[in-house]
N, C-alpha and C. Protein backbone atom coordinates (compact mmCIF):
# COMPACT_ATOMS: atom_id res chain seq x y z
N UNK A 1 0.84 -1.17 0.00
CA UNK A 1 0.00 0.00 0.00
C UNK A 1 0.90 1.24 0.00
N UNK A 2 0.39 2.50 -0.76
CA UNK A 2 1.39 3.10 -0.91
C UNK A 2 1.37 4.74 0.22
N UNK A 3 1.69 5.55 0.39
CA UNK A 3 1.58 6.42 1.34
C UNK A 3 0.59 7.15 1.09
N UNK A 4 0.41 7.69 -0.14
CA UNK A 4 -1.26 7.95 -0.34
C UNK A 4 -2.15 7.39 -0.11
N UNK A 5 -2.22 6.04 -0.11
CA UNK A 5 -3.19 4.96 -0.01
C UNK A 5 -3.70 5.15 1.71
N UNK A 6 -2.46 5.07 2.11
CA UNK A 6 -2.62 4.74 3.82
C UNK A 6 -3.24 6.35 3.89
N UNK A 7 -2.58 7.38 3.46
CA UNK A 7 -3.19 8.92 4.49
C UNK A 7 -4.56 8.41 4.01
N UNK A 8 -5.03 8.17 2.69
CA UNK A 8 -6.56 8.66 2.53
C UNK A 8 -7.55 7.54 3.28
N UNK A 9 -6.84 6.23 3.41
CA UNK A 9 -7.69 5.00 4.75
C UNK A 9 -7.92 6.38 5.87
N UNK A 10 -6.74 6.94 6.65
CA UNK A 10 -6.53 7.44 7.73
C UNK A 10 -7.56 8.64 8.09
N UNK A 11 -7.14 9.00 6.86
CA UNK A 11 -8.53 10.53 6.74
C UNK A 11 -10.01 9.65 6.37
N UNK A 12 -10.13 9.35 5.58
CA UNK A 12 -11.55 8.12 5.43
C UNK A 12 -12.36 7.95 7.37
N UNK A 13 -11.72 6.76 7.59
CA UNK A 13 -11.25 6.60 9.12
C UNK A 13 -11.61 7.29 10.07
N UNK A 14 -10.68 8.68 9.89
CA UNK A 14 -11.10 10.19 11.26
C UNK A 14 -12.45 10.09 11.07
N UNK A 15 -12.99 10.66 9.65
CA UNK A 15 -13.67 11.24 9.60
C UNK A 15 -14.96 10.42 9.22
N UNK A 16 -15.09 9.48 9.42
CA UNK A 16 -16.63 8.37 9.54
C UNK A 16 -16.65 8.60 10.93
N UNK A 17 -15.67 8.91 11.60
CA UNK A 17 -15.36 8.65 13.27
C UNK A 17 -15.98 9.88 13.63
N UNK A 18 -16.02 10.76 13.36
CA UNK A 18 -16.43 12.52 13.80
C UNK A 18 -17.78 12.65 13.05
N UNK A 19 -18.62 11.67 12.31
CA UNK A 19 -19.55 12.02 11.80
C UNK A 19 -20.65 10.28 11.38
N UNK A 20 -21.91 11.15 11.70
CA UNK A 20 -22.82 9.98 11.47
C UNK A 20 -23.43 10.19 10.15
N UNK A 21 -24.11 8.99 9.30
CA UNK A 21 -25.47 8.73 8.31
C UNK A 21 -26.56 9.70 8.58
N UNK A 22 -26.74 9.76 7.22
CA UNK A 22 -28.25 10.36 7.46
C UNK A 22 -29.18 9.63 8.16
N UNK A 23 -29.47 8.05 8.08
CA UNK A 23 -30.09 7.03 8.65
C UNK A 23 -30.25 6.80 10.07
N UNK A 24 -28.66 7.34 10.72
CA UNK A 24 -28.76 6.71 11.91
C UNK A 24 -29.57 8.32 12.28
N UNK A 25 -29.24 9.72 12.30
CA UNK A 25 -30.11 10.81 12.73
C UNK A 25 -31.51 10.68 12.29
N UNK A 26 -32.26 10.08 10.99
CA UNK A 26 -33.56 9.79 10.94
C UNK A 26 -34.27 9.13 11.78
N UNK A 27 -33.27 7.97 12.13
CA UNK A 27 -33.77 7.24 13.62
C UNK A 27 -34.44 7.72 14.94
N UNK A 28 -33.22 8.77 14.58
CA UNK A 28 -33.55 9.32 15.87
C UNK A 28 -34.42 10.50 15.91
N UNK A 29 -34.83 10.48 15.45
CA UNK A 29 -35.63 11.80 14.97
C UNK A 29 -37.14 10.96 14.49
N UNK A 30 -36.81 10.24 14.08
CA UNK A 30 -38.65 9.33 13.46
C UNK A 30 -39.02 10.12 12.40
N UNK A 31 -37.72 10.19 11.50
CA UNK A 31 -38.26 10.43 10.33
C UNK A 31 -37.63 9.93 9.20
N UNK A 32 -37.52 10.21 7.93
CA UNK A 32 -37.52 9.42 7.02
C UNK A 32 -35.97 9.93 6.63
N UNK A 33 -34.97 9.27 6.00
CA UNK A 33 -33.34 9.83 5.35
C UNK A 33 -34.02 10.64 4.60
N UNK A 34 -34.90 10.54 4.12
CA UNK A 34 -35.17 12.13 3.00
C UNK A 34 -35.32 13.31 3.25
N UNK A 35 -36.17 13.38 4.57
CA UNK A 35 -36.41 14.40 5.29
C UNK A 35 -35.24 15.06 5.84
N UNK A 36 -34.09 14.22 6.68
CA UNK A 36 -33.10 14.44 6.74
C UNK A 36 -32.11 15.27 5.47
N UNK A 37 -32.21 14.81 4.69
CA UNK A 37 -31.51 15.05 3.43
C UNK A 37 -31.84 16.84 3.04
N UNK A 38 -33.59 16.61 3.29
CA UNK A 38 -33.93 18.04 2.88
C UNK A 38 -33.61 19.45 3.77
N UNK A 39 -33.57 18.76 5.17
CA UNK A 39 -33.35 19.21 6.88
C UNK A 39 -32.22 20.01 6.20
N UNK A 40 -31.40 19.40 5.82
CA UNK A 40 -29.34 19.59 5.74
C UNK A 40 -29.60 20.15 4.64
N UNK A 41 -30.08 20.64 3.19
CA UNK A 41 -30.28 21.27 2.16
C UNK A 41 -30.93 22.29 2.82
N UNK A 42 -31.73 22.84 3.62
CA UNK A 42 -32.62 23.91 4.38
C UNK A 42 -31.51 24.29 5.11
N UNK A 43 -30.50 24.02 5.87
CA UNK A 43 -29.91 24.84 7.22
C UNK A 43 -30.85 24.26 8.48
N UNK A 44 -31.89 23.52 8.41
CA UNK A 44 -32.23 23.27 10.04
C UNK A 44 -31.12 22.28 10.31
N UNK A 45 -30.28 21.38 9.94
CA UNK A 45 -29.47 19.75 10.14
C UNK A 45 -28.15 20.84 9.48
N UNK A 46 -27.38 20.45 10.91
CA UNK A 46 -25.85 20.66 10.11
C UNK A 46 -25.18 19.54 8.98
N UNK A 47 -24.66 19.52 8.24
CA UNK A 47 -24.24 18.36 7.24
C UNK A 47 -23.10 18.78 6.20
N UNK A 48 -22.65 18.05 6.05
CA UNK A 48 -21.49 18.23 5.15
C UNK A 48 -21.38 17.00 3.96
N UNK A 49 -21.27 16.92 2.79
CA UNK A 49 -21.00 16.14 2.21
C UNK A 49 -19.34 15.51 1.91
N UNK A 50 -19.29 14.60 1.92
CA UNK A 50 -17.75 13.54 1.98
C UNK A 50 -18.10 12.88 0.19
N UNK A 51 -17.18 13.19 -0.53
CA UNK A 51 -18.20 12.50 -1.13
C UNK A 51 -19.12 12.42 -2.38
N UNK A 52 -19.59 11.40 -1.94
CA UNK A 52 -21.32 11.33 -2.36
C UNK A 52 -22.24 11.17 -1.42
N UNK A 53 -21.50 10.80 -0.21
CA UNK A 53 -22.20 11.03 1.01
C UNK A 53 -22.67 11.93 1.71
N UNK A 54 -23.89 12.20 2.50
CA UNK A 54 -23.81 13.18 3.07
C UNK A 54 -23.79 12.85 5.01
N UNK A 55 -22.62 13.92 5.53
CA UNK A 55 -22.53 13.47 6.88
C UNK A 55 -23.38 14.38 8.22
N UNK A 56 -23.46 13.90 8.93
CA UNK A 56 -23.66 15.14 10.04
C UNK A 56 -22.91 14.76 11.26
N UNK A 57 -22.50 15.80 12.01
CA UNK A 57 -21.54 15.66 12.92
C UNK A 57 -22.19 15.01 13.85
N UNK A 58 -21.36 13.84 14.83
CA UNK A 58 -21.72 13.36 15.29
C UNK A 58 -22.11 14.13 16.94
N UNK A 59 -21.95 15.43 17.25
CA UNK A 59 -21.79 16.05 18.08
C UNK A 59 -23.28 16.58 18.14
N UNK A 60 -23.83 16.71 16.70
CA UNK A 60 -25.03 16.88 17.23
C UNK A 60 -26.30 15.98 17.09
N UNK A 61 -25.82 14.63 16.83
CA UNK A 61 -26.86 13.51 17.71
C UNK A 61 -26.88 13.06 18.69
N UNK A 62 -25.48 13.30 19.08
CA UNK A 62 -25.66 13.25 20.90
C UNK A 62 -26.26 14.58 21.42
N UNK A 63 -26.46 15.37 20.97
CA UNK A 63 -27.25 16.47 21.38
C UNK A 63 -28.81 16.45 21.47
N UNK A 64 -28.90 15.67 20.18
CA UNK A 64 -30.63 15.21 19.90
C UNK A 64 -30.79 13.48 21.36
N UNK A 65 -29.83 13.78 21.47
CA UNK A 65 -30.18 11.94 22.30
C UNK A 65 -30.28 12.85 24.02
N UNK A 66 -29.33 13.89 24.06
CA UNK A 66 -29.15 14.44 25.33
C UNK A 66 -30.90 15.17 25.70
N UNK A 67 -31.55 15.75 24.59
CA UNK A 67 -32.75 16.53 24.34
C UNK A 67 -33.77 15.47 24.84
N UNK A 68 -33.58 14.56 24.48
CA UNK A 68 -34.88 13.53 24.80
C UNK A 68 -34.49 12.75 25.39
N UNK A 69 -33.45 12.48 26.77
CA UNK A 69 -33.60 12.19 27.96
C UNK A 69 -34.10 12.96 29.05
């Protein structure tokens, strides 16, 4: 594997690590990945795309999990 290979595993890696699916925040929320999708196209859902993916920080589903305890 070559040293490019390994940084972009490494960065890949961080950054699945610092950020969740649209799926797993729909969960939590009881609503649909689309809605989500549209949430993060509006500004209500922070999100960033990786990608073709789109991410949201994982900082603020523990925020949505902290809200509804």
């Amino acid at each position: 594997m070559s040293r490019l290979e390994k940084r972009r595993k490494r960065i890949v890696t961080k950054s699945k690590s610092l950020f969740v699916g649209t799926r797993e925040v729909a969960e939590a929320l009881g609503v649909s990945s689309n809605s989500v999708l549209v949430a993060i196209d509006n500004g209500q859902i922070p999100g960033v795309t990786i990608g073709r993916q789109r991410r949201i920080p994982k900082s603020y589903l523990h925020g949505l999990k902290a809200l509804a305890e």
